[in-house]
C-alpha atoms as a PDB file:
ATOM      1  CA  UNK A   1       0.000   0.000   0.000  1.00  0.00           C
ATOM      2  CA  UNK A   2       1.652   3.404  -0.779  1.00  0.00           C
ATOM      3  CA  UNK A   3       2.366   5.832   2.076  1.00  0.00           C
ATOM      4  CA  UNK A   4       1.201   9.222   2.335  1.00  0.00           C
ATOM      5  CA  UNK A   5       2.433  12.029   4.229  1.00  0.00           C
ATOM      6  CA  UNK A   6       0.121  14.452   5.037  1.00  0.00           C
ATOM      7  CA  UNK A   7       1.542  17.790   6.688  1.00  0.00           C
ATOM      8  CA  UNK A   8      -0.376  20.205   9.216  1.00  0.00           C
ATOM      9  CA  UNK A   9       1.990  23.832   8.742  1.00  0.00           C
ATOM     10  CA  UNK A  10       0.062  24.925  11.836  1.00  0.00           C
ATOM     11  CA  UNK A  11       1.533  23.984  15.342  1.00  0.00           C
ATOM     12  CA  UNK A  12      -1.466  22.423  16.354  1.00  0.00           C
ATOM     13  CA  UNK A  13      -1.539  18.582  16.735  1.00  0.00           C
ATOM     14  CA  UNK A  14      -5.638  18.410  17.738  1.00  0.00           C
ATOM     15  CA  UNK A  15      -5.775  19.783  13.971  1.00  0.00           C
ATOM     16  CA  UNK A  16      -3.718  16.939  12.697  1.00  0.00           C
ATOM     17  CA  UNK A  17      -5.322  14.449  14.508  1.00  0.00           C
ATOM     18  CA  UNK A  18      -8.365  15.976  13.014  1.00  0.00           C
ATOM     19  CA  UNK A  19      -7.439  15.865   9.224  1.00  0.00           C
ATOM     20  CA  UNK A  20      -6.000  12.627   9.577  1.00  0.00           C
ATOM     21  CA  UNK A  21      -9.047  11.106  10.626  1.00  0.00           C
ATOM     22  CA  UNK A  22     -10.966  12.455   7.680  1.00  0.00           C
ATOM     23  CA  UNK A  23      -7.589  11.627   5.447  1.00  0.00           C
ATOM     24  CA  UNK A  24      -8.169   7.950   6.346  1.00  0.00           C
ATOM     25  CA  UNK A  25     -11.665   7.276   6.017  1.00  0.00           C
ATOM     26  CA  UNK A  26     -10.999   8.926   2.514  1.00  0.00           C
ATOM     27  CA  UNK A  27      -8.296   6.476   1.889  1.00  0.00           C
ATOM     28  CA  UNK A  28     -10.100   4.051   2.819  1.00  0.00           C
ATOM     29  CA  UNK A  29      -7.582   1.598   2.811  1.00  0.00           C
ATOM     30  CA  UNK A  30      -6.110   2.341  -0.729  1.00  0.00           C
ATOM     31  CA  UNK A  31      -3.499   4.673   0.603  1.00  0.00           C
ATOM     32  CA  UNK A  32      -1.859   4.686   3.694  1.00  0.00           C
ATOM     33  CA  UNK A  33      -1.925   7.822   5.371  1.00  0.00           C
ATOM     34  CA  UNK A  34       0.179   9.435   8.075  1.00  0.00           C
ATOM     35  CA  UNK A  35       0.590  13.114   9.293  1.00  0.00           C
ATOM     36  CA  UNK A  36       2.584  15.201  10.424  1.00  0.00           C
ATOM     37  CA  UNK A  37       2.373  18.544  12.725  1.00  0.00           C
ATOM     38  CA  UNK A  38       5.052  21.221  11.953  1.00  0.00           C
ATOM     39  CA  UNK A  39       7.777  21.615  14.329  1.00  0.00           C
ATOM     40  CA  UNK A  40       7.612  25.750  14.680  1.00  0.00           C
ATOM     41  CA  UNK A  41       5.543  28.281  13.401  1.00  0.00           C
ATOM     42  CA  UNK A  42       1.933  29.030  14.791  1.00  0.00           C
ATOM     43  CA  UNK A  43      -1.105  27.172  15.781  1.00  0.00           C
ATOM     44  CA  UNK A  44      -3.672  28.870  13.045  1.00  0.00           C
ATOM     45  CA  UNK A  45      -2.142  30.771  10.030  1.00  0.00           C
ATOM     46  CA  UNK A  46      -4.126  33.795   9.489  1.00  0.00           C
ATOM     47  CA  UNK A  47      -2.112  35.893   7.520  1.00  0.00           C
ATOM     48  CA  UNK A  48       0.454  36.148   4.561  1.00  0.00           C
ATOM     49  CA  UNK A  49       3.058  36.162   6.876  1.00  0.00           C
ATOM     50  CA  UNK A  50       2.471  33.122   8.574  1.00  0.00           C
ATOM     51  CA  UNK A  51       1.937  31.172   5.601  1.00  0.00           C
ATOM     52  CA  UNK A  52       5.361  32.474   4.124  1.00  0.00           C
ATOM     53  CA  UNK A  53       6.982  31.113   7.681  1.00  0.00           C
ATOM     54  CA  UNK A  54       5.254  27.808   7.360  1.00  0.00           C
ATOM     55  CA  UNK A  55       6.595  27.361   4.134  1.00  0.00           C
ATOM     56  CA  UNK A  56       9.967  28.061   5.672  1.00  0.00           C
ATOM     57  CA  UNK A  57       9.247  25.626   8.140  1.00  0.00           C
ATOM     58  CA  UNK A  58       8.272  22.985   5.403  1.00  0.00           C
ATOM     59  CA  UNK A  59      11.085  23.804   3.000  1.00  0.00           C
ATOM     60  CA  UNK A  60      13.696  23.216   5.891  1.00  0.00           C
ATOM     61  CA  UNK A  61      11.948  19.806   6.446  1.00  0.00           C
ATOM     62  CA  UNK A  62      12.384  18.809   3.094  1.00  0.00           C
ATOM     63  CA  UNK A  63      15.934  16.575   3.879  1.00  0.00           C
ATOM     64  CA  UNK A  64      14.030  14.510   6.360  1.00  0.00           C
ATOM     65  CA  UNK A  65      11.035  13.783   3.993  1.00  0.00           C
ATOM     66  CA  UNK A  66      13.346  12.994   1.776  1.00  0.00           C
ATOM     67  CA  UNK A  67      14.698  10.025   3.293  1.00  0.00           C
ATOM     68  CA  UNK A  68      11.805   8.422   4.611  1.00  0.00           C
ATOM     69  CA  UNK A  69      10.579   7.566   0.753  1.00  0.00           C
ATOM     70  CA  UNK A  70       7.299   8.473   1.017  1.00  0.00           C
ATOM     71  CA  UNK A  71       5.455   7.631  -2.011  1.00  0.00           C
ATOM     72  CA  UNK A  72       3.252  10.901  -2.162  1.00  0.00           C
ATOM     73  CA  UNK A  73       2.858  14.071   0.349  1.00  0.00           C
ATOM     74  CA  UNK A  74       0.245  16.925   1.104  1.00  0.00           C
ATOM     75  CA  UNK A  75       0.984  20.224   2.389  1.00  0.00           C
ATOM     76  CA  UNK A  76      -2.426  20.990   4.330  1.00  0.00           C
ATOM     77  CA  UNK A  77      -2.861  24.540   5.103  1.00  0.00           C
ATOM     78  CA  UNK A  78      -4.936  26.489   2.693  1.00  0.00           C
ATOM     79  CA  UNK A  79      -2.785  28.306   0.623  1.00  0.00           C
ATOM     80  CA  UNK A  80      -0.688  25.416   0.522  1.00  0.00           C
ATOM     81  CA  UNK A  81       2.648  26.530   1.754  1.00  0.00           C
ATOM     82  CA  UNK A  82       6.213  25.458   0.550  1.00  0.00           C
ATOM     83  CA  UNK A  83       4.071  23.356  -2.325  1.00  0.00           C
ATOM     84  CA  UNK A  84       6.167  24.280  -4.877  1.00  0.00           C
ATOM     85  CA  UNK A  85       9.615  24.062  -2.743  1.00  0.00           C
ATOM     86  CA  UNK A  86       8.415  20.065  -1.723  1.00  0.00           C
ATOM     87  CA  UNK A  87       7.372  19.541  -5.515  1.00  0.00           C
ATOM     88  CA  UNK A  88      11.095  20.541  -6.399  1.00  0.00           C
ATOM     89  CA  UNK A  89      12.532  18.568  -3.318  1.00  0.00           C
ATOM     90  CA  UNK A  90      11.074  15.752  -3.099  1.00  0.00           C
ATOM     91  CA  UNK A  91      11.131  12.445  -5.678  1.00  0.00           C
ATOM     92  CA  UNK A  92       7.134  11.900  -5.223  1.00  0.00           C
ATOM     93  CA  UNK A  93       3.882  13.656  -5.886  1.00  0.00           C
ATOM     94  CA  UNK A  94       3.044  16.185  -4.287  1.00  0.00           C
ATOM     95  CA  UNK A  95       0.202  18.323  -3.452  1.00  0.00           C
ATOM     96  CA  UNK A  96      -2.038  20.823  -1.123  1.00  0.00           C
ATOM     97  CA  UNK A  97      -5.260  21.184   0.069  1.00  0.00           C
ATOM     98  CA  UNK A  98      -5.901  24.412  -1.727  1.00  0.00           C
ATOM     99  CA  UNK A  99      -4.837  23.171  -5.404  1.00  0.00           C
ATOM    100  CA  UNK A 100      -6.915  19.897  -5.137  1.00  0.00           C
ATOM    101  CA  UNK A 101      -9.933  21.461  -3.062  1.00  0.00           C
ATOM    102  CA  UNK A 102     -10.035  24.307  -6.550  1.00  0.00           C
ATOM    103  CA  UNK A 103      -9.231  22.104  -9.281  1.00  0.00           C
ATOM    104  CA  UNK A 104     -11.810  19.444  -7.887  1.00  0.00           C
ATOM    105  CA  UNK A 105     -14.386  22.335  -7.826  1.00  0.00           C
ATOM    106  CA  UNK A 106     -13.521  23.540 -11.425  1.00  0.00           C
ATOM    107  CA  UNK A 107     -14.594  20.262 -12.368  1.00  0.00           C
ATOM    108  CA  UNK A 108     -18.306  21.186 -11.506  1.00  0.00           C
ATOM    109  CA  UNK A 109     -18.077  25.365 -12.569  1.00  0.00           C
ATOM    110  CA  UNK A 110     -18.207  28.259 -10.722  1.00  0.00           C
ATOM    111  CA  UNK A 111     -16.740  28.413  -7.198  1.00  0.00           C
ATOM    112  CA  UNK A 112     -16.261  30.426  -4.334  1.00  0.00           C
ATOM    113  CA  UNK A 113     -14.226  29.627  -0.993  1.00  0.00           C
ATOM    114  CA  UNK A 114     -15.400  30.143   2.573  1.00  0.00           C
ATOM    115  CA  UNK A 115     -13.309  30.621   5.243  1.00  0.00           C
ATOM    116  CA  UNK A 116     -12.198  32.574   8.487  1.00  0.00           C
ATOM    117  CA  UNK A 117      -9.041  34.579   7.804  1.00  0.00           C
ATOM    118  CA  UNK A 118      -9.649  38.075   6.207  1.00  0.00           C
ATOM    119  CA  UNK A 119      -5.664  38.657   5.649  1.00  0.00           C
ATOM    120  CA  UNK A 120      -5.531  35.300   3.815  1.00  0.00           C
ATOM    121  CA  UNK A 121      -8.219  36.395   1.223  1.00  0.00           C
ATOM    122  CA  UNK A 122      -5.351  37.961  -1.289  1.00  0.00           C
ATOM    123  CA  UNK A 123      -3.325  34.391  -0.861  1.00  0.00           C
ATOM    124  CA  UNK A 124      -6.581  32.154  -1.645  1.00  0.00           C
ATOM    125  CA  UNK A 125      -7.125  34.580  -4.714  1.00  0.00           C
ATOM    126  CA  UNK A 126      -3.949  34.460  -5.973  1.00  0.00           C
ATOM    127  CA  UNK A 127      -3.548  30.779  -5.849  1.00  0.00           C
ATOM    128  CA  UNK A 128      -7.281  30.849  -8.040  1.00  0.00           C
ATOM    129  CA  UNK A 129      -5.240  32.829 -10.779  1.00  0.00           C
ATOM    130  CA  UNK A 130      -2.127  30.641 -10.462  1.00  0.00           C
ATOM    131  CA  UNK A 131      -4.219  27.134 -11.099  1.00  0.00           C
ATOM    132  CA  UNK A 132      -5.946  28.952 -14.321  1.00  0.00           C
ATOM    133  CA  UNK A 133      -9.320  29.008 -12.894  1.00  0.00           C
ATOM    134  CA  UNK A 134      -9.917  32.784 -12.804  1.00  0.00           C
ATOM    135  CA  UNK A 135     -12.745  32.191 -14.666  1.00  0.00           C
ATOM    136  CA  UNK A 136     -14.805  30.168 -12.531  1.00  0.00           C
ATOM    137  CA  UNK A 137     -13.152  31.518  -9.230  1.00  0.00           C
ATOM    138  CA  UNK A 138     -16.461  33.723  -7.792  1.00  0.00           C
ATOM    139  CA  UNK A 139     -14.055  35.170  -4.379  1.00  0.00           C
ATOM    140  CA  UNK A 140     -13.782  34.849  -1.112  1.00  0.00           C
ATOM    141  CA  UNK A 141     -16.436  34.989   1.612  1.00  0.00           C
ATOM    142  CA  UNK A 142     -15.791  35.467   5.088  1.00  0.00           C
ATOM    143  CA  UNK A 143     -16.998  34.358   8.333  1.00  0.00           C
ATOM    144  CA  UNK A 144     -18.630  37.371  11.275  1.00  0.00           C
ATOM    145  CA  UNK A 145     -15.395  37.473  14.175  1.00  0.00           C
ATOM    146  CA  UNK A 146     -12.081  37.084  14.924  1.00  0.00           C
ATOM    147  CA  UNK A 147     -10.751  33.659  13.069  1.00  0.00           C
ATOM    148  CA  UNK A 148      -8.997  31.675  16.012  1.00  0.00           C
ATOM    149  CA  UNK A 149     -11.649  32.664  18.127  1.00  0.00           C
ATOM    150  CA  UNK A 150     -14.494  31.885  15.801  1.00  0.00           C
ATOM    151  CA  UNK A 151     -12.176  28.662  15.251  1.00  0.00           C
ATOM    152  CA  UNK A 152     -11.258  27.689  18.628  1.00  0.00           C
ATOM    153  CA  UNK A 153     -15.747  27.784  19.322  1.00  0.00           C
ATOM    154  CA  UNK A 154     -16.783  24.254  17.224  1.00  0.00           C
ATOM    155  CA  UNK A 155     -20.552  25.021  17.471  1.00  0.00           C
ATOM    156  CA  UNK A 156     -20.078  28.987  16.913  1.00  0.00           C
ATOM    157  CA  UNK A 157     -17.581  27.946  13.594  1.00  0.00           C
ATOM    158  CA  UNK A 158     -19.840  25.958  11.542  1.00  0.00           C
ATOM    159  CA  UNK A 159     -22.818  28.473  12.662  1.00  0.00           C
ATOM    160  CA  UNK A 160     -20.516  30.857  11.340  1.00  0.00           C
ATOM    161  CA  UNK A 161     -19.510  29.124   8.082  1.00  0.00           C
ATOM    162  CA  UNK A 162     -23.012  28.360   7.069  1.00  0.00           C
ATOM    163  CA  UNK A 163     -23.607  31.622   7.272  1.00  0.00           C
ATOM    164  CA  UNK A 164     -21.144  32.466   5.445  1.00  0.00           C
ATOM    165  CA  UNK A 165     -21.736  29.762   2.590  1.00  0.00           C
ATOM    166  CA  UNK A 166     -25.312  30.682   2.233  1.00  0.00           C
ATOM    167  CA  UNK A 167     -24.189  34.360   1.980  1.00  0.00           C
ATOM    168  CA  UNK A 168     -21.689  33.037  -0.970  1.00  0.00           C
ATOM    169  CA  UNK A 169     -25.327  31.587  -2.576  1.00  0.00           C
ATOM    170  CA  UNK A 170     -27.492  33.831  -2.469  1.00  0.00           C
ATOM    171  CA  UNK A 171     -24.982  36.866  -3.453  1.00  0.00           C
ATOM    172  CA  UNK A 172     -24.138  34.783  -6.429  1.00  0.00           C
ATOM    173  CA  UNK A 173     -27.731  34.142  -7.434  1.00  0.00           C
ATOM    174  CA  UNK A 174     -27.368  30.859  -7.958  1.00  0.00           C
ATOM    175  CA  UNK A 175     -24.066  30.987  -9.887  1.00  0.00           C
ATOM    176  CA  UNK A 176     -21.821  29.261  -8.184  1.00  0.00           C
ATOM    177  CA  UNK A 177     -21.790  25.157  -8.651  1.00  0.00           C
ATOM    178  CA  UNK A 178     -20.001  24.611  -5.232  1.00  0.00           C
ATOM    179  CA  UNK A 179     -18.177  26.095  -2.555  1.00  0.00           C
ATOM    180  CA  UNK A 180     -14.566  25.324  -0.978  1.00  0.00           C
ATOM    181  CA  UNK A 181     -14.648  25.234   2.991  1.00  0.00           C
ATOM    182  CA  UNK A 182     -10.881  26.785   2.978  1.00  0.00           C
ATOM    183  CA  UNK A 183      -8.747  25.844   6.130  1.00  0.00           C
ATOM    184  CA  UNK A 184      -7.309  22.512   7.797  1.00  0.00           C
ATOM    185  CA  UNK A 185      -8.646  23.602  10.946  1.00  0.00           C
ATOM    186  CA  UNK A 186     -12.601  24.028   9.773  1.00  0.00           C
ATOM    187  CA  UNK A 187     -11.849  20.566   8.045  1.00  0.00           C
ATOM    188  CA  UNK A 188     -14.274  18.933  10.725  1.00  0.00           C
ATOM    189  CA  UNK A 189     -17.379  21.791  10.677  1.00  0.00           C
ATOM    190  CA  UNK A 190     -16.930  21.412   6.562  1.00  0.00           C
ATOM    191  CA  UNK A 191     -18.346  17.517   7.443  1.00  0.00           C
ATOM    192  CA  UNK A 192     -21.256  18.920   9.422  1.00  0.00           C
ATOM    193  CA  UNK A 193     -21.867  21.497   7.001  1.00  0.00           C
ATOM    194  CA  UNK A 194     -22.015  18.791   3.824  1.00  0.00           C
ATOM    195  CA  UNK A 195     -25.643  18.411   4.211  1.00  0.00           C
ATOM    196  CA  UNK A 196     -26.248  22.418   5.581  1.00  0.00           C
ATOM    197  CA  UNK A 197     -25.856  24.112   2.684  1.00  0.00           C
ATOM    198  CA  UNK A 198     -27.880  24.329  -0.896  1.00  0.00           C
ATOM    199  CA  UNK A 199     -24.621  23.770  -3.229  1.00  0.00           C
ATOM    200  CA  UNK A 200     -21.804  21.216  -3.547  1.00  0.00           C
ATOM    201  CA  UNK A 201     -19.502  21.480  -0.581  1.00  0.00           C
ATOM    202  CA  UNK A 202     -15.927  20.376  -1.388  1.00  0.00           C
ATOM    203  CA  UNK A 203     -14.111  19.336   1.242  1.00  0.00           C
ATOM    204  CA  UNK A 204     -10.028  20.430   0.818  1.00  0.00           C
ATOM    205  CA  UNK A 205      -8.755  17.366   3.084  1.00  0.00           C
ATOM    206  CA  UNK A 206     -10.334  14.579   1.036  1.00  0.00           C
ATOM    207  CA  UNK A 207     -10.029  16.748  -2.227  1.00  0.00           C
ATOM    208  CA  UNK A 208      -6.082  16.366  -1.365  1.00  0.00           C
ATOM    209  CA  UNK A 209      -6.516  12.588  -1.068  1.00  0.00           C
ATOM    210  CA  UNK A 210      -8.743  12.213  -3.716  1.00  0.00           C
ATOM    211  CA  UNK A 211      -5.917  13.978  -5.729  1.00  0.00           C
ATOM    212  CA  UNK A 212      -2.876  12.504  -4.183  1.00  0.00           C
ATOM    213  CA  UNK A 213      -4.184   9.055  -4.851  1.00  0.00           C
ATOM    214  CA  UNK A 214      -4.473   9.699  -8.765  1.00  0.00           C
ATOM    215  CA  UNK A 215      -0.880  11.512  -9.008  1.00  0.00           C
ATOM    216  CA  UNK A 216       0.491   8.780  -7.262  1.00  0.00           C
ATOM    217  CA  UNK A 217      -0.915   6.161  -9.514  1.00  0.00           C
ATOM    218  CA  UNK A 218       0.025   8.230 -12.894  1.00  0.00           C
ATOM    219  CA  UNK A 219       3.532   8.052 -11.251  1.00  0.00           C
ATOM    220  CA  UNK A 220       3.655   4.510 -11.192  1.00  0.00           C
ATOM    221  CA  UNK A 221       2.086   3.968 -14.034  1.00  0.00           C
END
């Protein structure tokens, strides 16, 4: 069974624990899938600047990945940090949450994301352009409050996504063929909010498996 790496950026090892639990019942037993929580950095990235450390962080852990062969890796913070370093590093497929959670929406239309972090917004855009799907990228909407604190409240987050998501619909009057929960750490309030909301929901942790599991097979041909 091929091995999978899947890295947390953030410092927080409840939100690995988290994504790897979804990770695996994705996998379900095709791939096998461990994780990894980042060394340094901070628990929630919520800005540009975090996300440029945690790719720091990832770039500098690139020797050690290196030698423990694994056969594919994900880099799962939204705005997928050091994804390009690890692709260039590394002798196996690689991805991030963010590319496969916005190429697996392309493949139904128009999109938006949803998520907590205001100063992230720019990032998440950028990465749209960067993939090629400007076209059918419809922004970013945001969740009411502070982001950790909004995060850190599990009943108060996915009251606040779902807000948030059916803002996204009804502002887009009925363009949009599904929405992106955006963030490792809403990865559990995007299950709950599957059946919440009137449009596809993609999901970026099992996006990323979804994806890593057909890059890895292409690679072995």
């Amino acid at each position: 069974m091929k091995r999978i790496l899947l890295v947390n950026p953030n410092t927080n090892a409840a939100t690995t624990a988290s994504m790897l639990a979804i990770a695996r019942e994705t996998a379900a037993g095709l791939l096998q899938i461990e994780a990894m929580t980042a060394p340094e950095g901070v628990p929630m990235i919520t800005d540009a600047l975090a996300l440029q450390q945690a790719s720091q962080v990832l770039t500098g852990l690139i020797p050690e990945l290196r030698a423990q062969n694994w056969d594919g890796v994900i880099t799962a913070a939204y705005g997928d940090p050091a994804l390009q370093a690890l692709r260039e590093g590394l002798d196996c497929p690689v991805t991030g949450i963010g590319e496969a959670s916005m190429l697996e929406a392309a493949g139904y239309g128009a999109f938006a994301v949803v998520t907590t972090t205001p100063e992230l917004a720019g990032s998440i855009t950028g990465m749209a352009g960067w993939l090629g799907l400007g076209s059918l990228f419809g922004g970013v909407y945001l969740t009411r409050g502070d982001a950790v604190a909004v995060t850190d409240d599990p009943a108060l987050l996915v009251e606040r996504l779902e807000e948030a998501c059916l803002r996204a619909v009804h502002e887009a009057g009925g363009g949009l063929a599904s929405l992106i929960i955006g963030g490792g750490p809403l990865a559990v309030a995007a299950r709950v909010l599957v059946e919440r909301v009137p449009v596809r929901l993609i999901e970026p942790v099992p996006a990323s498996i979804r994806r890593i599991g057909l890059m890895v097979q292409r690679a072995n041909g």
